[in-house]
Protein backbone atom coordinates (compact mmCIF):
# COMPACT_ATOMS: atom_id res chain seq x y z
CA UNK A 1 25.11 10.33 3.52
CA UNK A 2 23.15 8.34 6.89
CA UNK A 3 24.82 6.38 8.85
CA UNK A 4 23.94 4.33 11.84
CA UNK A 5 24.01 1.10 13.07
CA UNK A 6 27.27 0.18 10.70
CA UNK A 7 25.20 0.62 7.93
CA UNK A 8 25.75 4.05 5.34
CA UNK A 9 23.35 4.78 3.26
CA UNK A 10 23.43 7.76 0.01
CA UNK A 11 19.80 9.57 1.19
CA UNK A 12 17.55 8.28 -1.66
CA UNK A 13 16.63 10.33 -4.41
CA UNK A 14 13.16 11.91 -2.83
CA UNK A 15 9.76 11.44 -5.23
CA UNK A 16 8.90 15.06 -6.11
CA UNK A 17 5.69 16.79 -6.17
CA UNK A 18 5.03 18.32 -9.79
CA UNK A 19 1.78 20.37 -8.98
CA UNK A 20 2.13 23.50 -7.47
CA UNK A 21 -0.70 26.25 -6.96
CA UNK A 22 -0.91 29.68 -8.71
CA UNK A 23 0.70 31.41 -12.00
CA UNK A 24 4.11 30.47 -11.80
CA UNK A 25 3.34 26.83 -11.33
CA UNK A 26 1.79 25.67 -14.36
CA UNK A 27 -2.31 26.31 -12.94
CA UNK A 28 -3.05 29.83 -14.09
CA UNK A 29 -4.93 31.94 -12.12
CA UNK A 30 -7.01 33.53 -15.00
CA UNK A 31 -9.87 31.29 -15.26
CA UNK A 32 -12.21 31.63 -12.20
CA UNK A 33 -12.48 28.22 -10.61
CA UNK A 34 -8.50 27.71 -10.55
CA UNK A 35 -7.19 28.15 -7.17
CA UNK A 36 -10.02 26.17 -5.38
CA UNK A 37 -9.20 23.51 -8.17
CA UNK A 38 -5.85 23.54 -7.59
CA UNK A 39 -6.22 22.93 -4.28
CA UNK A 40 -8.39 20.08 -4.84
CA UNK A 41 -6.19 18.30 -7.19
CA UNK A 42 -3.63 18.96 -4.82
CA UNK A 43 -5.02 17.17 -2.03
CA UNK A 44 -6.07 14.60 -4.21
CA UNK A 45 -2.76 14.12 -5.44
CA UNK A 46 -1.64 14.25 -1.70
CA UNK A 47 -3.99 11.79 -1.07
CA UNK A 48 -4.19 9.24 -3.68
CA UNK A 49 -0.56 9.31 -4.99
CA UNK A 50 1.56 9.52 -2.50
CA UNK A 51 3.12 12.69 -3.23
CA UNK A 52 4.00 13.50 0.74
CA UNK A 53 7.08 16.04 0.77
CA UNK A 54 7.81 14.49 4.14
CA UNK A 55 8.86 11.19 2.28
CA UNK A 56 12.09 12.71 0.89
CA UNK A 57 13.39 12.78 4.43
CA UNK A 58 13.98 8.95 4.41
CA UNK A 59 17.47 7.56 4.95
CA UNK A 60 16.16 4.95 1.96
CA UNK A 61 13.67 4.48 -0.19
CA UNK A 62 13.57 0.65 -1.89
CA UNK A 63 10.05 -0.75 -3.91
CA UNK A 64 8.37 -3.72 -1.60
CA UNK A 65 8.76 -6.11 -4.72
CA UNK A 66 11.81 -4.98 -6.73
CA UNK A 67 11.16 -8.28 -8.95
CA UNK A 68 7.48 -6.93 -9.73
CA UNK A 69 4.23 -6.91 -7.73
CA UNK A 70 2.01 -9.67 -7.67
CA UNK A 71 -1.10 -9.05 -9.57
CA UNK A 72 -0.35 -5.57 -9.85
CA UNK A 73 -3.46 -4.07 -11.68
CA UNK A 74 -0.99 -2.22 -13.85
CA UNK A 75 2.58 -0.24 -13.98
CA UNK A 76 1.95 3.12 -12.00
CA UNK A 77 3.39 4.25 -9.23
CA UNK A 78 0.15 3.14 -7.26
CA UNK A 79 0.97 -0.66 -8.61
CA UNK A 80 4.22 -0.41 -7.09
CA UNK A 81 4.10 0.09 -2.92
CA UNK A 82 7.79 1.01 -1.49
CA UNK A 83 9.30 0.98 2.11
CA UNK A 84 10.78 4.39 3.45
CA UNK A 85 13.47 3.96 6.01
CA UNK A 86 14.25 6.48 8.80
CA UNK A 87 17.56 5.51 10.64
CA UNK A 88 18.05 5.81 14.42
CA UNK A 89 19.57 8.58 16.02
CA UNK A 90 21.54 8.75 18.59
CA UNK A 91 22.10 5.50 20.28
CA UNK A 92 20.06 2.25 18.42
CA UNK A 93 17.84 0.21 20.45
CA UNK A 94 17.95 -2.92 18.22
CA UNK A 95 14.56 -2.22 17.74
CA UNK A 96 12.61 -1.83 14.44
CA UNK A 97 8.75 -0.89 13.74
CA UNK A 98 6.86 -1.29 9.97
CA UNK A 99 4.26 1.54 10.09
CA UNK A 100 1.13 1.77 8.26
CA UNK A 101 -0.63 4.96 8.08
CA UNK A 102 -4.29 5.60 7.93
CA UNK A 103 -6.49 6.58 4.77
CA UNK A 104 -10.11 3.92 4.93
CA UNK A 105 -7.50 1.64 2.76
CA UNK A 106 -8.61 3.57 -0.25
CA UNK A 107 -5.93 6.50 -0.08
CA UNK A 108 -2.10 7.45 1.49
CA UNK A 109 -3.79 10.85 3.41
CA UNK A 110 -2.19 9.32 6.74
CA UNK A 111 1.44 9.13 5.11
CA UNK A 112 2.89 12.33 6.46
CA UNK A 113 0.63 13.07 9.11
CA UNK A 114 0.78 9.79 10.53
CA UNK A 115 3.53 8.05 8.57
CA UNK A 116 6.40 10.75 9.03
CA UNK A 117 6.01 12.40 12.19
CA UNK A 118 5.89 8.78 13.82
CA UNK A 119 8.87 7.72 11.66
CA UNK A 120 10.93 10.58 12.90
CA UNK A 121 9.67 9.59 16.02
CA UNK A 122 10.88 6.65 16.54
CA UNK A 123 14.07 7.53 15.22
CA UNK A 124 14.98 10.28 17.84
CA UNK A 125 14.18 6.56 20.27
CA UNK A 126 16.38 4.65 18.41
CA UNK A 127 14.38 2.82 16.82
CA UNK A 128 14.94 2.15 13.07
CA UNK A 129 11.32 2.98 11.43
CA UNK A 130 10.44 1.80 7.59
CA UNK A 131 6.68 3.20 6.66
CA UNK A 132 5.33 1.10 4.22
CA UNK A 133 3.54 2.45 1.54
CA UNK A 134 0.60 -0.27 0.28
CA UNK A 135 -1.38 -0.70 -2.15
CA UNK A 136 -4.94 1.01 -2.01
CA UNK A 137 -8.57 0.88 -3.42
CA UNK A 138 -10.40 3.50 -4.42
CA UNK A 139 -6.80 4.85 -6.56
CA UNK A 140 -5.70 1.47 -6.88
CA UNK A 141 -8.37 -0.72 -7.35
CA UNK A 142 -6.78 -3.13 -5.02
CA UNK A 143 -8.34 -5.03 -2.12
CA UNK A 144 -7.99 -7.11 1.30
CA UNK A 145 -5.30 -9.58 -0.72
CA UNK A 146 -3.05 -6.79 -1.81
CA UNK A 147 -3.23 -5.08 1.51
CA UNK A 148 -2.05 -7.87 3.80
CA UNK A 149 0.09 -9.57 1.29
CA UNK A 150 2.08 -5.88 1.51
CA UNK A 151 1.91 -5.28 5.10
CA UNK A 152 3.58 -9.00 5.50
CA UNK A 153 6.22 -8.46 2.79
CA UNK A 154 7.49 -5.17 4.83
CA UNK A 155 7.65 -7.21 7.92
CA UNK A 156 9.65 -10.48 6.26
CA UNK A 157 11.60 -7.39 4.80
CA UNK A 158 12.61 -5.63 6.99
CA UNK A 159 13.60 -9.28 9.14
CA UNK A 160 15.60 -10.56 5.95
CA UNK A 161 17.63 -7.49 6.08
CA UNK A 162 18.05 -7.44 10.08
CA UNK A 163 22.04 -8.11 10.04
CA UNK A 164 22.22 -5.24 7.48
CA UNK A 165 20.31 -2.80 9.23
CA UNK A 166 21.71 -4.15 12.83
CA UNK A 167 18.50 -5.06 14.50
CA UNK A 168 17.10 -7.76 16.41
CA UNK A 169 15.16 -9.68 13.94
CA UNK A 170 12.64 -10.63 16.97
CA UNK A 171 12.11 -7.26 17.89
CA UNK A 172 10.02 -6.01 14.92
CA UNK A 173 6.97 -4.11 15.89
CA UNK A 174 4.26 -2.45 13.77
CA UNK A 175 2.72 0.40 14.31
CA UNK A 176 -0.86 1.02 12.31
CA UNK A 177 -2.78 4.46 12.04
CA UNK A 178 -6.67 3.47 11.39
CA UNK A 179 -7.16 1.48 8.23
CA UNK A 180 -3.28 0.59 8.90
CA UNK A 181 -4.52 -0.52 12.14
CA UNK A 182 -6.35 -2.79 10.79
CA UNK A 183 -3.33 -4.05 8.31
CA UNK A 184 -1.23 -4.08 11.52
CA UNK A 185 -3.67 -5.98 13.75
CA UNK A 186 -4.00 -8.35 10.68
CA UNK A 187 -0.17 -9.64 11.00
CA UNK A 188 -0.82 -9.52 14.76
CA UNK A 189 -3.30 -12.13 13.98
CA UNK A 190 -2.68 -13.72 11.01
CA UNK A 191 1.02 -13.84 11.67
CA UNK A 192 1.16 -15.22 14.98
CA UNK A 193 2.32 -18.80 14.26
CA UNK A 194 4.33 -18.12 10.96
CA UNK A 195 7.72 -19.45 10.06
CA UNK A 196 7.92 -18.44 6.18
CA UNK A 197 6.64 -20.18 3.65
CA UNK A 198 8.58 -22.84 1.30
CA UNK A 199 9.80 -21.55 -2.04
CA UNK A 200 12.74 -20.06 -4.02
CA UNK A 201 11.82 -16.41 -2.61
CA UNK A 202 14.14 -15.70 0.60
CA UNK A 203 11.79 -13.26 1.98
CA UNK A 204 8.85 -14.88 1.64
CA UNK A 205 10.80 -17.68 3.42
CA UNK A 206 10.96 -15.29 6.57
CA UNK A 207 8.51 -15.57 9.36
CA UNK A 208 6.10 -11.74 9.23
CA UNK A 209 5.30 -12.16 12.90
CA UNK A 210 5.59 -9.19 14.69
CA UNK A 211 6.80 -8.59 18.36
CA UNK A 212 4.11 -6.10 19.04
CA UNK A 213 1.68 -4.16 17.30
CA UNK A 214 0.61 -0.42 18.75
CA UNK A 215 -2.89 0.34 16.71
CA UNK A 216 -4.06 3.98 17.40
CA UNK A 217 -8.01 4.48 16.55
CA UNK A 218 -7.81 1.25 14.46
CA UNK A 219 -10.52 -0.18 12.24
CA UNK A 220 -10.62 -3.50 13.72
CA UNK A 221 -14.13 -5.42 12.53
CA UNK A 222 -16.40 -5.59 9.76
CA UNK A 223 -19.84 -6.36 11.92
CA UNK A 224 -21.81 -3.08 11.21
CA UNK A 225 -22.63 -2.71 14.84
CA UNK A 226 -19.24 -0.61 14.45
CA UNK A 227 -17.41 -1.22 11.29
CA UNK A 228 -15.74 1.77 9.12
CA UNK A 229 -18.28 1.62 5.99
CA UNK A 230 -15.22 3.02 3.66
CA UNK A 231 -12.50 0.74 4.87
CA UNK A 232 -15.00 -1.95 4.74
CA UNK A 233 -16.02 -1.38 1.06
CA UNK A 234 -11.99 -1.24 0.38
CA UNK A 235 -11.62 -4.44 1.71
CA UNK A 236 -14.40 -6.13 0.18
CA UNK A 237 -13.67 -4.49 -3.18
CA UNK A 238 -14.67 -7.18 -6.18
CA UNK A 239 -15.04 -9.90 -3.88
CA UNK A 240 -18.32 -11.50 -3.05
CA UNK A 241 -18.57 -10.84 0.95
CA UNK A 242 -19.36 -14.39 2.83
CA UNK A 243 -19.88 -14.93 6.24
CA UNK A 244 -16.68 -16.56 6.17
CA UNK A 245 -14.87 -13.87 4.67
CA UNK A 246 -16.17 -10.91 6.93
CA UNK A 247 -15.33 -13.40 10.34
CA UNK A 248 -11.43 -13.39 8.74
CA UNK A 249 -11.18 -10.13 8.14
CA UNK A 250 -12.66 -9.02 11.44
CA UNK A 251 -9.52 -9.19 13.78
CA UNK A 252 -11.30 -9.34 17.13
CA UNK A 253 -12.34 -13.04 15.71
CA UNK A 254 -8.72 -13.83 15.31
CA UNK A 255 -7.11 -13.52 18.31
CA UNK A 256 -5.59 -16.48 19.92
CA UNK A 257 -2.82 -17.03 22.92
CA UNK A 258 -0.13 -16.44 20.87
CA UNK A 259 -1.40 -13.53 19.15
CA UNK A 260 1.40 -10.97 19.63
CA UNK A 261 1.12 -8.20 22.31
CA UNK A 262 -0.84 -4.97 21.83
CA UNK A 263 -0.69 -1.41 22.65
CA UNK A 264 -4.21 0.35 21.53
CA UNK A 265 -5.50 4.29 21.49
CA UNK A 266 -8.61 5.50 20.85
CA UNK A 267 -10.95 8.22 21.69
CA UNK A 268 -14.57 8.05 22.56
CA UNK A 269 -14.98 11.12 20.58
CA UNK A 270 -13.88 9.99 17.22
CA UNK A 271 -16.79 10.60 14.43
CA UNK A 272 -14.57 8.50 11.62
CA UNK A 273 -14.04 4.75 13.64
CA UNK A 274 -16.08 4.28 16.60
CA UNK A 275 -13.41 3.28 19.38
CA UNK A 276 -15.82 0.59 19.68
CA UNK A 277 -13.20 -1.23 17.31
CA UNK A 278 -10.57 -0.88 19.95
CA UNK A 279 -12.63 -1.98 22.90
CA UNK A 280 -13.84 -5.58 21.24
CA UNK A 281 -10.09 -6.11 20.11
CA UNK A 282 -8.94 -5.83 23.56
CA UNK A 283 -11.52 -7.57 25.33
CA UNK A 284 -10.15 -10.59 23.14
CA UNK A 285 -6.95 -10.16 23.96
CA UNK A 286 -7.52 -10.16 27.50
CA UNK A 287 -9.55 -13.03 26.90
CA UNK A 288 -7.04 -14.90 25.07
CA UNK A 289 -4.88 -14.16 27.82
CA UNK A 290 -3.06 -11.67 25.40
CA UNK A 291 -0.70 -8.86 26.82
CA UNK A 292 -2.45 -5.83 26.08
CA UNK A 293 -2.86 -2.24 26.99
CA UNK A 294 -6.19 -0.06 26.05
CA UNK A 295 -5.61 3.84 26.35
CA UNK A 296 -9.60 4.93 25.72
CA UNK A 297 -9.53 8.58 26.03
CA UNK A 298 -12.55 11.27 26.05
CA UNK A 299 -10.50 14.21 24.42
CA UNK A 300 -8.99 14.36 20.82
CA UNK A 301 -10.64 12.21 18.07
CA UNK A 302 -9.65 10.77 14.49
CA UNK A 303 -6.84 11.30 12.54
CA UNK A 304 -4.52 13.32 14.96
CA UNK A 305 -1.39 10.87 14.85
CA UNK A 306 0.88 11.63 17.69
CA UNK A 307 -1.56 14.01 19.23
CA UNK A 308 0.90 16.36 19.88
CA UNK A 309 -1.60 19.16 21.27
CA UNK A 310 -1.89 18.82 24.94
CA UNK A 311 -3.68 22.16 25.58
CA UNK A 312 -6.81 20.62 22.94
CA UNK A 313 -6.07 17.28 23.97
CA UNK A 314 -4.15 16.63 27.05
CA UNK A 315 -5.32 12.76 27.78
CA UNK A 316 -5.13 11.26 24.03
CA UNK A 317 -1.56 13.64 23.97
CA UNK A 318 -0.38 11.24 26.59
CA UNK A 319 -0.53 7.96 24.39
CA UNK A 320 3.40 8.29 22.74
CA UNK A 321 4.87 8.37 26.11
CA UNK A 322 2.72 5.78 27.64
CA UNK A 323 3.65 3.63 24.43
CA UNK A 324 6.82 4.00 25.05
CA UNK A 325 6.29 2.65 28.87
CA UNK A 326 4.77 -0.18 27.42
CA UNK A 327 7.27 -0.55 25.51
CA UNK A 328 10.01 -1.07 27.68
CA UNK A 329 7.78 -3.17 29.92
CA UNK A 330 6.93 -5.58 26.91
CA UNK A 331 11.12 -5.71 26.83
CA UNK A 332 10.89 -4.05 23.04
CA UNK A 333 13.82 -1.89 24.48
């Protein structure tokens, strides 16, 4: 059992990982290629269906859309995203963050890397964390629609349940890794003046603004002078790319004055998502008159999550502390 908050929750049941590597574990060793394919299909399970050991660790594990996904592309697991829940420890903050891990939007290889370790993270600050598993492309088939739609639906969820979980329904944060940078600068954006939307649903009645967003080496725009070529492709999957269509999609074009605050990372050294990304983002924020913090760093690179290496990387190691400041000084907690 977790507890916390006045809420007890039964530990979901954890997804398990079927594939393991070597005799005993259903890939025998006797034909020649089989370990190095094991390992392969390993990491592609890892990667493209979600099977992240870390996961089972959530206090709860509940699908996005328990009444069915909207043009779901079929009925796999991949068709189906889910929210994991990590409860605070110690004392709660009232604060809550949706994360959204990295993987070019075409895979979940950010989800315990990323995903996890920033969960748990939060948790030890009091801070109830729910990573939210999306939909993808290059597994999924799925594109910018499916993407956003998701990343909102965690946010109005996690806000219809706030007397439940015992937060502050306007202190709801997101925190996006890369491609989930993107997703998270998205609602930043595309959120900023939402109140719900009219219908029967009661989620989709809740507003998916967010408090804050803290984007660490996000992909940010589509022009090609820096765009990620992968996430871009994932995004644009099956739909014809217009001018129109590449301006939405390209955050730094969507800032206004009331887009919400913004904490950003990135390091000069990153060979995946130029940190170019990060530095036209903020410089429309601070246009816009935006609250915003840029942590541009010449040491660590892509992919490293919390950074928690300070011999290899002792400025980008910096950024969770410094988050936290900012934090506190945006009055998250």
């Amino acid at each position: 059992m977790s507890s916390g908050q006045g809420v007890t929750w039964r530990a979901s049941t954890p997804a398990r990982c079927v594939v393991g590597i070597g005799s005993n574990h259903g890939l025998p060793l006797a034909y020649p290629f089989s370990r190095t394919f094991a390992f392969f299909l390993l990491a592609t399970l890892v990667a493209g269906f979600g099977c992240h050991p870390g996961l089972s660790r959530a206090d709860r594990v509940d699908l996005l859309w328990p009444d069915g996904t909207p043009n779901a592309r079929g009925n796999r697991s991949l068709d189906k995203p889910r929210l994991y829940y990590f409860l605070p420890k110690g004392q709660p903050t009232g604060a809550a963050a949706v994360i959204a891990s990295g993987g070019s939007y075409g895979h979940h290889g950010g989800l315990s890397g990323e995903g996890v370790k920033t969960a748990e993270w939060l948790a030890s600050q009091g801070v109830l964390a729910v990573i939210v598993r999306y939909r993808v492309g290059e597994y999924g088939g799925y594109n910018h629609e499916a993407f956003i739609a998701d990343g909102k639906r965690a946010v109005r969820t996690v806000r219809a349940q706030a007397n439940e979980l015992g937060i502050d329904p306007e202190r709801i944060g997101m925190f996006g890794y890369s491609a989930g940078g993107h997703l998270a600068s998205s609602l930043a954006t595309g959120c900023a003046n939402d109140s719900g939307q009219v219908g029967e649903d009661p989620i989709a009645r809740v507003s998916c603004r967010i408090a804050y967003a803290v984007l660490v080496y996000p992909v940010i725009t589509l022009d090609d002078t820096y765009a990620h070529q992968r996430s871009k492709r994932n995004l644009l999957r099956n739909v014809e790319p217009t001018p129109e269509l590449l301006q939405t999609l390209s955050t730094e074009t969507q800032v206004t004055p009331t887009t919400s605050p913004v904490f950003l990372v990135h390091s000069t050294k990153d060979r995946k998502v130029d940190a170019g990304n990060s530095v036209v983002f903020y410089d429309a924020l601070v246009e816009h008159g935006v609250p915003a913090k840029l942590l541009l760093v010449d040491d660590g690179g892509h992919g490293v999550g919390l950074a928690q290496n300070p011999k290899k990387m002792p400025k980008m190691s910096q950024w969770p502390q410094q988050c936290i400041e900012w934090l506190h000084q945006q009055k998250v907690f």
